[in-house]
PDB file of N, CA and C in Angstrom:
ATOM      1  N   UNK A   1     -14.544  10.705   0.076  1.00  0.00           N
ATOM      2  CA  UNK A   1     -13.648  11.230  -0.931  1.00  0.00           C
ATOM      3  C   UNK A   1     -12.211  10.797  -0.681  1.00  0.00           C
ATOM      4  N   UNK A   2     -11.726  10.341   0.045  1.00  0.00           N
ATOM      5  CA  UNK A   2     -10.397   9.883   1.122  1.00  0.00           C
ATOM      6  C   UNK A   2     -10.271   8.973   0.408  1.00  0.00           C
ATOM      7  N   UNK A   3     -11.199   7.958   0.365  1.00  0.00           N
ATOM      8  CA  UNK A   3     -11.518   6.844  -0.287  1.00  0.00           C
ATOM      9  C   UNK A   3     -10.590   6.580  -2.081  1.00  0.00           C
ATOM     10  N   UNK A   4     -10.916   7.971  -2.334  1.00  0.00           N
ATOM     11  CA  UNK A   4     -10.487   8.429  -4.155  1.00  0.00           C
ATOM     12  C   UNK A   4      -9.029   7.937  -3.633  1.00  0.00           C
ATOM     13  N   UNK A   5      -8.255   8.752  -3.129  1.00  0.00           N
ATOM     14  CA  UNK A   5      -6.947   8.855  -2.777  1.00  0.00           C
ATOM     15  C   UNK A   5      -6.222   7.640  -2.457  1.00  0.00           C
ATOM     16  N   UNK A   6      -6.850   6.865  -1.534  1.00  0.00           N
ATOM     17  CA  UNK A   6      -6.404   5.817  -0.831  1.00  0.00           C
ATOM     18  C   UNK A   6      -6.170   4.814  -2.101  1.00  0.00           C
ATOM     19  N   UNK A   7      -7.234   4.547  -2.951  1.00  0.00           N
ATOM     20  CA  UNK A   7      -7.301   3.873  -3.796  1.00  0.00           C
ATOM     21  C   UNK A   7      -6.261   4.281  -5.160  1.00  0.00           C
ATOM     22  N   UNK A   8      -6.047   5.173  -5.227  1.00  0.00           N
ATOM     23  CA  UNK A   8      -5.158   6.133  -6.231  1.00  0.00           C
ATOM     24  C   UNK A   8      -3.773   5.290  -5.808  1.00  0.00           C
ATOM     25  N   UNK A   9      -3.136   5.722  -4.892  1.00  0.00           N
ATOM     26  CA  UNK A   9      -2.007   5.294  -4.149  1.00  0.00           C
ATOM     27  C   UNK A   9      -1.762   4.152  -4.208  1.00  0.00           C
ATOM     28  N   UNK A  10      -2.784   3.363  -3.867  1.00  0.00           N
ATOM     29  CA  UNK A  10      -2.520   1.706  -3.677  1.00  0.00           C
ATOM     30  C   UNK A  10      -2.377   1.299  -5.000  1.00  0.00           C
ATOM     31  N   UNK A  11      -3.176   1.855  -6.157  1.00  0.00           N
ATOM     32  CA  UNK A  11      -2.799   1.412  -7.576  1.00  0.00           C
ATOM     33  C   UNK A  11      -1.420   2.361  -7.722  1.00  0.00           C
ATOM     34  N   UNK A  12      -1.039   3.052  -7.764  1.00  0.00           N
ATOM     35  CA  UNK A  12       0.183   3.209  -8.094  1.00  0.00           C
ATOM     36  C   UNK A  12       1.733   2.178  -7.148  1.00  0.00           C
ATOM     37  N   UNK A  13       1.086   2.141  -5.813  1.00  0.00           N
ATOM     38  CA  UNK A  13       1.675   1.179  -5.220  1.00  0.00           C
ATOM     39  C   UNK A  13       1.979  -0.118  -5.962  1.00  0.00           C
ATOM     40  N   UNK A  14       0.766  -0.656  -6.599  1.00  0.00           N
ATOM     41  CA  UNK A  14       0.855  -1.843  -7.635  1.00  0.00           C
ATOM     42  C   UNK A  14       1.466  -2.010  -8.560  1.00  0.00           C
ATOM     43  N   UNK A  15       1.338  -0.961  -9.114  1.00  0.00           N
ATOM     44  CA  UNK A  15       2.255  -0.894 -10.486  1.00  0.00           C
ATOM     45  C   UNK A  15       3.943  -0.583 -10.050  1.00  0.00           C
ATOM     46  N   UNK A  16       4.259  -0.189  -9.318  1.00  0.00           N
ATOM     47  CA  UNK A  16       5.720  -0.242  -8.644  1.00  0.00           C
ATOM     48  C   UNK A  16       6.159  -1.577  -7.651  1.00  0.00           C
ATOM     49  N   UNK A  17       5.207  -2.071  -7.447  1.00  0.00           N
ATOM     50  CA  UNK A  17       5.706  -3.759  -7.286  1.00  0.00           C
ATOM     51  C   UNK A  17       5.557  -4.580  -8.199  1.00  0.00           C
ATOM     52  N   UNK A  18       4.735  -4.464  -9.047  1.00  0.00           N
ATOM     53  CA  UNK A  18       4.804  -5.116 -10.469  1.00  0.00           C
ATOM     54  C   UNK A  18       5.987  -5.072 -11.192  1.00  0.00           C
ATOM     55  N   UNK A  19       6.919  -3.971 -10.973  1.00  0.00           N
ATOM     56  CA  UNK A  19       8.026  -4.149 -11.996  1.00  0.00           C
ATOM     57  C   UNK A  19       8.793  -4.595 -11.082  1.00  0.00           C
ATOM     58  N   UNK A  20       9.036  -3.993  -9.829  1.00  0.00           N
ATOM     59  CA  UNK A  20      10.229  -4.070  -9.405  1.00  0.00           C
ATOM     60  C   UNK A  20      10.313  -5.395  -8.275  1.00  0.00           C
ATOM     61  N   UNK A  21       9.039  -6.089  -8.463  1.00  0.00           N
ATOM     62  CA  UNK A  21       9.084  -7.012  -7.127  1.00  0.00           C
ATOM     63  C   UNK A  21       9.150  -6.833  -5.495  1.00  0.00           C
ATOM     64  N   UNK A  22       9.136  -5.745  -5.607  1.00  0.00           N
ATOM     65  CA  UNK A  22       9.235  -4.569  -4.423  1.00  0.00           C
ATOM     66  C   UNK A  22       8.803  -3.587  -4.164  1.00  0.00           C
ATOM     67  N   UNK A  23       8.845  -2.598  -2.990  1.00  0.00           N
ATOM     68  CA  UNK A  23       8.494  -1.491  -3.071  1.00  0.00           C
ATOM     69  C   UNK A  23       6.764  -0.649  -2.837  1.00  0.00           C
ATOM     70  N   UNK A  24       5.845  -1.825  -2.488  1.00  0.00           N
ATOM     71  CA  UNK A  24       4.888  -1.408  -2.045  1.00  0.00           C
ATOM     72  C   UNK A  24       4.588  -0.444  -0.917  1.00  0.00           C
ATOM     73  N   UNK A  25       4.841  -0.596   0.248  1.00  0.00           N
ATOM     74  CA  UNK A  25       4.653  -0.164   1.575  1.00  0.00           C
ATOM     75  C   UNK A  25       5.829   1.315   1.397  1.00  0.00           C
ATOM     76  N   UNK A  26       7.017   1.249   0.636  1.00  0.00           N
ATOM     77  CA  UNK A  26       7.851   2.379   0.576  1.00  0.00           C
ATOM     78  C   UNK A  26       6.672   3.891   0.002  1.00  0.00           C
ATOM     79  N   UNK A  27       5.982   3.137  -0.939  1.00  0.00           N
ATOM     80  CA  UNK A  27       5.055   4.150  -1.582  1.00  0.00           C
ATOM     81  C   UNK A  27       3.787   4.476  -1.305  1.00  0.00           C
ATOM     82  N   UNK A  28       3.313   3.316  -0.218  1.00  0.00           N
ATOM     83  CA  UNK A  28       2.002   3.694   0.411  1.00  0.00           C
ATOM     84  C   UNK A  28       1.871   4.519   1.347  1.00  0.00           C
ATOM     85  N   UNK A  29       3.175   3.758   2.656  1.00  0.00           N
ATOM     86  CA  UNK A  29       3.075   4.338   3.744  1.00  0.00           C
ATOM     87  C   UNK A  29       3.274   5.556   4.294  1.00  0.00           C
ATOM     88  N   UNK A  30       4.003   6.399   3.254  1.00  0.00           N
ATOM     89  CA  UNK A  30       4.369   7.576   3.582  1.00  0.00           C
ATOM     90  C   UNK A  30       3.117   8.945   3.184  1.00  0.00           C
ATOM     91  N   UNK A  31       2.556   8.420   2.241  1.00  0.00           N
ATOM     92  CA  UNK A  31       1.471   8.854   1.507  1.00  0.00           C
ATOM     93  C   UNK A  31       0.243   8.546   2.604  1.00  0.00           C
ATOM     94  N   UNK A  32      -0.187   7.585   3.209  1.00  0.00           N
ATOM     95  CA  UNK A  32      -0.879   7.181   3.761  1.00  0.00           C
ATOM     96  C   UNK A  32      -1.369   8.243   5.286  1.00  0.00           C
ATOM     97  N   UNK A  33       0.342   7.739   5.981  1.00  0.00           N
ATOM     98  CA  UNK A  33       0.548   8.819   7.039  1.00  0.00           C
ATOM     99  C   UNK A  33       0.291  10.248   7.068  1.00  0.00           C
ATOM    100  N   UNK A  34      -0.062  10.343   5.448  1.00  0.00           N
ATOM    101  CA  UNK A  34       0.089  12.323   5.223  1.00  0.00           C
ATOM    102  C   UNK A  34      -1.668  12.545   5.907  1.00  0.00           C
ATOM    103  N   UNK A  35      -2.344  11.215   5.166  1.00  0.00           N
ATOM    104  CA  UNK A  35      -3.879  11.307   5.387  1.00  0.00           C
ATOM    105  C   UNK A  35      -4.475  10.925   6.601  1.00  0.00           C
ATOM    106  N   UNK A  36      -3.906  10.143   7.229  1.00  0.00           N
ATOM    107  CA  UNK A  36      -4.791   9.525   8.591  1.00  0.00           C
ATOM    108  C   UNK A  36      -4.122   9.581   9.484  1.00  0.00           C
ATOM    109  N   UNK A  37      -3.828   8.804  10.533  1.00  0.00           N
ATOM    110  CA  UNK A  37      -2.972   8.893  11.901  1.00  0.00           C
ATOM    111  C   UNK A  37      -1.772   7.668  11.713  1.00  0.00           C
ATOM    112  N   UNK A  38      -0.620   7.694  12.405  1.00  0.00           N
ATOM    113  CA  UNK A  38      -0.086   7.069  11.974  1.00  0.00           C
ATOM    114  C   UNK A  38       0.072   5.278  11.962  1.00  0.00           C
ATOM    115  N   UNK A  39      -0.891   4.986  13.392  1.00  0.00           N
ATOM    116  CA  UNK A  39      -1.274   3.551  13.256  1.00  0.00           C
ATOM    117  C   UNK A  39      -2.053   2.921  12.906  1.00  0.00           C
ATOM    118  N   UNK A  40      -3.001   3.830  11.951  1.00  0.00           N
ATOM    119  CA  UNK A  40      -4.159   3.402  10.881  1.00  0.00           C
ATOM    120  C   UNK A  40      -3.339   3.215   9.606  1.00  0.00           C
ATOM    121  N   UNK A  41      -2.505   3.769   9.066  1.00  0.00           N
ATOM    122  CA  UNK A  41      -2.030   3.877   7.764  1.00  0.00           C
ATOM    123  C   UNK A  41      -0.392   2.854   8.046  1.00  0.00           C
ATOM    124  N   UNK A  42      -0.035   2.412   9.338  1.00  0.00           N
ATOM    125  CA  UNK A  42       0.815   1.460   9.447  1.00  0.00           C
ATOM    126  C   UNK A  42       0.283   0.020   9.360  1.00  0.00           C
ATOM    127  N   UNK A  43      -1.101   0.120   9.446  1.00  0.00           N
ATOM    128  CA  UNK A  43      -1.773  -1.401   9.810  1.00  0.00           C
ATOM    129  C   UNK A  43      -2.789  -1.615   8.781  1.00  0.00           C
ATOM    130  N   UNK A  44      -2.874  -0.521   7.731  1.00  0.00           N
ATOM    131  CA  UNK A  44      -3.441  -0.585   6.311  1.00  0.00           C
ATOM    132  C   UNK A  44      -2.737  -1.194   5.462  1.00  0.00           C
ATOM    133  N   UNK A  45      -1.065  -0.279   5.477  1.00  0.00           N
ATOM    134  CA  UNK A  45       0.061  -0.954   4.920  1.00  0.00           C
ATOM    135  C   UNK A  45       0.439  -2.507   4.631  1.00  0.00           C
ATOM    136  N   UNK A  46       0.527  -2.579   6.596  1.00  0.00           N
ATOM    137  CA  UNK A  46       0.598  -4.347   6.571  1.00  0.00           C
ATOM    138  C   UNK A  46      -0.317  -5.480   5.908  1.00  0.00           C
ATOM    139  N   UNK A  47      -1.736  -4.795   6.122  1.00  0.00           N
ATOM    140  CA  UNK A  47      -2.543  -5.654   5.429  1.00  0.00           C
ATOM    141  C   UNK A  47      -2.880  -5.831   4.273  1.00  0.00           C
ATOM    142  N   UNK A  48      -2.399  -4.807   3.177  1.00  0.00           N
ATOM    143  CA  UNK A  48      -2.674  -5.119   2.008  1.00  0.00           C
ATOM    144  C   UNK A  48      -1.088  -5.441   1.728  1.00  0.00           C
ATOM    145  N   UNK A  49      -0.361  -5.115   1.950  1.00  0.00           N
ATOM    146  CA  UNK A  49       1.197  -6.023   1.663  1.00  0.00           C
ATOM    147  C   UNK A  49       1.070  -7.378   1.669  1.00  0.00           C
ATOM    148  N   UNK A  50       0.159  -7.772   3.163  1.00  0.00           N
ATOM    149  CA  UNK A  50      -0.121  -9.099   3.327  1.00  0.00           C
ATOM    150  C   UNK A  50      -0.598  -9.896   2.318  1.00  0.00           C
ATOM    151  N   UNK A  51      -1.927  -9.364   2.086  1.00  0.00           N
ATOM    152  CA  UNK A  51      -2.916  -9.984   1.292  1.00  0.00           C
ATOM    153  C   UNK A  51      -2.068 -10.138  -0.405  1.00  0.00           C
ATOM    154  N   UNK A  52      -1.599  -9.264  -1.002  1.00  0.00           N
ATOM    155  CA  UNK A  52      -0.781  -8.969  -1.949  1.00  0.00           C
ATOM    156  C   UNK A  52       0.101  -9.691  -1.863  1.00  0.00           C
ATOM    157  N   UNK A  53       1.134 -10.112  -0.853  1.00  0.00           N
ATOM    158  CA  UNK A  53       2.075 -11.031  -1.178  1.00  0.00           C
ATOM    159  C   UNK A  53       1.505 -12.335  -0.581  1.00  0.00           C
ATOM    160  N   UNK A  54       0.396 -12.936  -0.249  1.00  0.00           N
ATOM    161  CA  UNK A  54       0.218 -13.934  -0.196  1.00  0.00           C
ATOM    162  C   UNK A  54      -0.336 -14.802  -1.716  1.00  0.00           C
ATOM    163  N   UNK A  55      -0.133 -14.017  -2.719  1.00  0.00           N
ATOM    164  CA  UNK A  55      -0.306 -14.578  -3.694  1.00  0.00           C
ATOM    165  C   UNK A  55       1.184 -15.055  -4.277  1.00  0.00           C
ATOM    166  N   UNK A  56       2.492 -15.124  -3.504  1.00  0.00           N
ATOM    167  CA  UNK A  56       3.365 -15.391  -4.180  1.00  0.00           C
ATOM    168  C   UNK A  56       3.835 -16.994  -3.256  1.00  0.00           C
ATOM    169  N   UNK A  57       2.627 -17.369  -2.476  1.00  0.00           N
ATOM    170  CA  UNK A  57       2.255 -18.641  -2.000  1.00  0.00           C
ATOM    171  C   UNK A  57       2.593 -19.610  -2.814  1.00  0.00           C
ATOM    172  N   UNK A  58       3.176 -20.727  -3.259  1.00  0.00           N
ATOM    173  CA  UNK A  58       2.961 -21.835  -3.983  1.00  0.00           C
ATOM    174  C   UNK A  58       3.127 -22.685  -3.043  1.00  0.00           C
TER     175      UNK A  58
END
């Protein structure tokens, strides 16, 4: 059910880097930390930031 949430967040995460070009990890990570421990939800952060901005690759 964690699962619901996590996924909730990260789409709203999306849609606030979509406009603003920014601002992912400001809106995950704090949200994140509320749910898990804090170096699971620091190294969740990084990796979908990662993966997410490696599409701005050319």
């Amino acid at each position: 059910m964690i699962w619901l949430e996590f996924m909730a967040v990260t789409r709203s995460a999306g849609v606030v880097l979509g406009f603003t070009e920014f601002g992912g990890a400001p809106v995950m990570a704090p949200v994140f930390m509320m749910l898990i421990d804090l170096l699971t939800a620091t190294s969740i952060t990084l990796m979908a930031n990662t993966v997410v901005g490696s599409a701005n690759f050319r």
